[in-house]
N, C-alpha and C. Protein backbone atom coordinates (compact mmCIF):
# COMPACT_ATOMS: atom_id res chain seq x y z
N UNK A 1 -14.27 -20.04 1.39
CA UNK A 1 -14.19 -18.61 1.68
C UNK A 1 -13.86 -17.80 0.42
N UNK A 2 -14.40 -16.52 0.32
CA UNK A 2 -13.74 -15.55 -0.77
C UNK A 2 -12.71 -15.38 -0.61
N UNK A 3 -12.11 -14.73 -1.64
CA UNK A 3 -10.92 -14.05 -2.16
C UNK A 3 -10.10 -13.33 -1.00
N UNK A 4 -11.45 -12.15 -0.15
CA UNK A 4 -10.76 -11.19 0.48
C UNK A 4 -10.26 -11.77 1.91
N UNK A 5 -11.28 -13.27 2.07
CA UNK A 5 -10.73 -14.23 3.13
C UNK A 5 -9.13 -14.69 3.04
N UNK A 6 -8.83 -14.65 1.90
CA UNK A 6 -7.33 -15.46 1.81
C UNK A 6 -6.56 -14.07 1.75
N UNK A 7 -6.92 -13.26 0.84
CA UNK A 7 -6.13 -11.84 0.96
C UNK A 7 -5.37 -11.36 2.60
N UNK A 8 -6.78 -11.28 3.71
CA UNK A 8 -6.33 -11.07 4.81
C UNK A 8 -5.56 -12.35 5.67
N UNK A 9 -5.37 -13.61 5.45
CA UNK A 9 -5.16 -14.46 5.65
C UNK A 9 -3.47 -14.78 5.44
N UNK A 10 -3.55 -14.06 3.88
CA UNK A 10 -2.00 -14.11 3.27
C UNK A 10 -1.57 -12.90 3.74
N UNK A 11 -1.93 -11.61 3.92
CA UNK A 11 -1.32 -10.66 4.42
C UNK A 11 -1.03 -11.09 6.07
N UNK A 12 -1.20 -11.80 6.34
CA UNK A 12 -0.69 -11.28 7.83
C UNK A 12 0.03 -12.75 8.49
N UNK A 13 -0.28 -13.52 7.20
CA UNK A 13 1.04 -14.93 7.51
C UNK A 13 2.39 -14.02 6.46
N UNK A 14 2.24 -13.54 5.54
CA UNK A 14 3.39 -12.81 5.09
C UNK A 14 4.15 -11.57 6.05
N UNK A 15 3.41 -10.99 7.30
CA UNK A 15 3.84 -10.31 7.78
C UNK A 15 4.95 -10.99 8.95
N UNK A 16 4.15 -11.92 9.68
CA UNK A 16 5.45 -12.38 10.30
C UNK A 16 5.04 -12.30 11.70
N UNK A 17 4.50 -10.89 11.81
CA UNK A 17 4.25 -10.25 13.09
C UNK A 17 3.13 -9.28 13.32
N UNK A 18 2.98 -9.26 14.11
CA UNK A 18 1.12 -8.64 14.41
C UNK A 18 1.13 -7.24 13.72
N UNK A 19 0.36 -6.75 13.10
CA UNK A 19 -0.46 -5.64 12.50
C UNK A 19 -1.08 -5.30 12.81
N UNK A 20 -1.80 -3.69 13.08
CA UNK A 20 -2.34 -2.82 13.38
C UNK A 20 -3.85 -2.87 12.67
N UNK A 21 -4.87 -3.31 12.41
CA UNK A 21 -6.15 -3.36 11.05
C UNK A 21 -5.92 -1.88 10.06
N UNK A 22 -5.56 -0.88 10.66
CA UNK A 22 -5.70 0.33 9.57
C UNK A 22 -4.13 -0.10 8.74
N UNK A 23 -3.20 -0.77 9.16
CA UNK A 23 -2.24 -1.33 8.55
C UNK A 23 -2.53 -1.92 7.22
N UNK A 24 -3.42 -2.81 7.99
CA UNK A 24 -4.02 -3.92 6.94
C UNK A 24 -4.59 -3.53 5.97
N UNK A 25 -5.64 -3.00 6.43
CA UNK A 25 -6.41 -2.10 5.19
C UNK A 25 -5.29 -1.40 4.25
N UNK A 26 -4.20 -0.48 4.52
CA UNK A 26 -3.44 -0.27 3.82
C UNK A 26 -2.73 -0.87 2.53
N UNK A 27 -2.53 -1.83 3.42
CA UNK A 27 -1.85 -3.59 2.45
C UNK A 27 -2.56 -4.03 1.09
N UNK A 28 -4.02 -3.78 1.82
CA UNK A 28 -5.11 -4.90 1.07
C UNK A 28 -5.77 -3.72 0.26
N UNK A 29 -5.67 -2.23 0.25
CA UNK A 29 -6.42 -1.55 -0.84
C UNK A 29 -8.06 -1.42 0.20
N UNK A 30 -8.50 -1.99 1.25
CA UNK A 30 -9.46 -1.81 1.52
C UNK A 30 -9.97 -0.75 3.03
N UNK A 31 -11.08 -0.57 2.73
CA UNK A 31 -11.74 0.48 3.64
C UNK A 31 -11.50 -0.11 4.80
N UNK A 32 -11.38 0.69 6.16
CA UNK A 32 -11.16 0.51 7.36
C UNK A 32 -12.49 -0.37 8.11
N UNK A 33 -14.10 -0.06 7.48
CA UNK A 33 -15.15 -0.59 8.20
C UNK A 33 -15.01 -2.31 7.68
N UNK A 34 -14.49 -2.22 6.17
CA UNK A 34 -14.20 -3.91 5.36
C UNK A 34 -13.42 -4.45 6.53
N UNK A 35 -12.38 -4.01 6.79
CA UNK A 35 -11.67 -5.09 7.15
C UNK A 35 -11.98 -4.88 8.87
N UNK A 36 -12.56 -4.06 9.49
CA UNK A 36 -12.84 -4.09 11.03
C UNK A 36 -14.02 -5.32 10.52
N UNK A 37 -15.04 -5.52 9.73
CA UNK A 37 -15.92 -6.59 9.44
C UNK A 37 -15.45 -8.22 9.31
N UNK A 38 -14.46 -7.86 8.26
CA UNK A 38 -13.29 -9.48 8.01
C UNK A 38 -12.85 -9.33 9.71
N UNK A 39 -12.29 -8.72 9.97
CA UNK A 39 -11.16 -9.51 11.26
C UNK A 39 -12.27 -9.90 12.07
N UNK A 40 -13.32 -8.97 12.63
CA UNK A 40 -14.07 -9.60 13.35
C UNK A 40 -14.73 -11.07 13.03
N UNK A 41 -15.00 -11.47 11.73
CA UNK A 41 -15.75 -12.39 11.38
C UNK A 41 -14.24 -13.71 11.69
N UNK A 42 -13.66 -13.54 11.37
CA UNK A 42 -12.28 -14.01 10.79
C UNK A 42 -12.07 -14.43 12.78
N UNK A 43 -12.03 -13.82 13.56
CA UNK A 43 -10.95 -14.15 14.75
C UNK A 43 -12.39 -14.53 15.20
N UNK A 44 -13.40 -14.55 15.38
CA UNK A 44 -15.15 -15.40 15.68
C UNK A 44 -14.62 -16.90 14.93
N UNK A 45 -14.21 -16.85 13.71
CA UNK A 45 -13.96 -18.36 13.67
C UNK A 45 -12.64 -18.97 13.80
N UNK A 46 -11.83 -17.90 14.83
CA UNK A 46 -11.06 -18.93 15.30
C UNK A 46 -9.69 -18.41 14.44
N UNK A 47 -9.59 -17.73 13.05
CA UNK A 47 -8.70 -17.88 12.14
C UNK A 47 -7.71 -16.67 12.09
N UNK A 48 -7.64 -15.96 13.36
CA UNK A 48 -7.28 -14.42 13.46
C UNK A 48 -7.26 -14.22 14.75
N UNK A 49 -6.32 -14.29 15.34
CA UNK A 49 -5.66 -13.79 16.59
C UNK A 49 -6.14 -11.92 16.87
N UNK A 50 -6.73 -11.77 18.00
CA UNK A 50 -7.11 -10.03 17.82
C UNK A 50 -6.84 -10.21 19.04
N UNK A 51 -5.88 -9.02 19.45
CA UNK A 51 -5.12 -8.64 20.39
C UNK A 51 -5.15 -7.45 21.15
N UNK A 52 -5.86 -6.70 22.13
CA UNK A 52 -5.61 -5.09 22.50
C UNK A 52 -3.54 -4.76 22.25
N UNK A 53 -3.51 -3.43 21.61
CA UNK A 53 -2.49 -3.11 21.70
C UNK A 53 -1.93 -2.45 23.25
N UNK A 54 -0.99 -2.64 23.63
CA UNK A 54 -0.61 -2.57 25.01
C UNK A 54 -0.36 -0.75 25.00
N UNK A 55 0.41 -0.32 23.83
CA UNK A 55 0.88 0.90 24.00
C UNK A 55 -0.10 2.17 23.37
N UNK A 56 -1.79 1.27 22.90
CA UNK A 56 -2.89 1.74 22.33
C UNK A 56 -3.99 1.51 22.89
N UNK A 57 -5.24 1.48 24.07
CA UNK A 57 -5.58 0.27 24.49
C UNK A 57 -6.91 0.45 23.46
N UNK A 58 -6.92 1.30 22.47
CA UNK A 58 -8.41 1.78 21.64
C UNK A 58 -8.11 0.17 20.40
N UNK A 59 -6.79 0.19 20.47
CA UNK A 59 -6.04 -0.56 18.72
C UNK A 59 -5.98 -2.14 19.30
N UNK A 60 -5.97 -2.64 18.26
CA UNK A 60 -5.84 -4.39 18.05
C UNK A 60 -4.44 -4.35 17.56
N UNK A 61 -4.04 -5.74 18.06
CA UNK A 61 -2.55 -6.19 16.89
C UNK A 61 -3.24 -7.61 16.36
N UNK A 62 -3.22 -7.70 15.39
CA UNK A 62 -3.75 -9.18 14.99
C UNK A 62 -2.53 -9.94 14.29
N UNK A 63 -3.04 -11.16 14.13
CA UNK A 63 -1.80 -12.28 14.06
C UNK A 63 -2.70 -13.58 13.47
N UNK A 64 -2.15 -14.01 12.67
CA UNK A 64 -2.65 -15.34 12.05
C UNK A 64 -2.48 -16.82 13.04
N UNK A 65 -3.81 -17.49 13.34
CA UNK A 65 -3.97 -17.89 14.28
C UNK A 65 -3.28 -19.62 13.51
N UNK A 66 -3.02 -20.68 13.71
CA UNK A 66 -2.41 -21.70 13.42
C UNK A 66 -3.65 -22.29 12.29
N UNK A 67 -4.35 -22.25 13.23
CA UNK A 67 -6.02 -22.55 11.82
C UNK A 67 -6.19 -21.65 10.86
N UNK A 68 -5.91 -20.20 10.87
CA UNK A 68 -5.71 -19.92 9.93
C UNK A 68 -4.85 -19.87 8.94
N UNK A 69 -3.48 -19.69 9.57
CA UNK A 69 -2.76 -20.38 8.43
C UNK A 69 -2.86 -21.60 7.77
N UNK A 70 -3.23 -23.33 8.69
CA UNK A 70 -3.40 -24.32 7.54
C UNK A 70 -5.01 -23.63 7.04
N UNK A 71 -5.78 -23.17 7.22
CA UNK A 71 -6.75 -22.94 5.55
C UNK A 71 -6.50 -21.99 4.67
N UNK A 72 -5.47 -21.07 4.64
CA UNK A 72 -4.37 -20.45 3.82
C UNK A 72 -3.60 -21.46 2.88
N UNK A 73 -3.18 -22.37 3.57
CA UNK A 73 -2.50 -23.34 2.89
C UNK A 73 -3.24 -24.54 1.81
N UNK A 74 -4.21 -24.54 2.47
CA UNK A 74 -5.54 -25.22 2.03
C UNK A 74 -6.04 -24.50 0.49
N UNK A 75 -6.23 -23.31 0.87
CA UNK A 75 -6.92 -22.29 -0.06
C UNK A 75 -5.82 -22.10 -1.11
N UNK A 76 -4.64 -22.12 -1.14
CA UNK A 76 -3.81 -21.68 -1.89
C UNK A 76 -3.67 -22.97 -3.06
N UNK A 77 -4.16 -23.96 -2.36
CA UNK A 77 -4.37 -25.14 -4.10
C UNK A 77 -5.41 -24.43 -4.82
């Protein structure tokens, strides 16, 4: 995977706790359509938890899924 694969990968195992995507984008320096593209591609394989927000029902909370963290861990050699 690229760069911006581990970027979103490490941002949101460093968070701890689910994030908002316009959050993310914040974090990562990138445009809101980039990363609505990454998460979608990203939680399709499994590596990104995407969540409706309960108190938003338009918003996601996303969360690093267990597979994605070990290929975070993977990627980081």
């Amino acid at each position: 995977p690229d760069l911006s694969v581990y970027s979103v990968l490490w941002a949101l195992d460093r968070a701890g706790e689910p994030v908002r995507p316009r959050d993310l984008g914040l974090l990562l320096f990138l445009p809101r359509y980039r990363v609505s593209r990454l998460v979608d591609a990203l939680a399709e394989q499994g590596l990104v938890d995407k969540r409706r927000c309960p108190s938003d029902l338009r918003g996601h909370h996303l969360s690093l899924s267990d597979a994605g963290r070990d290929l975070r861990r993977r990627m980081w050699a």
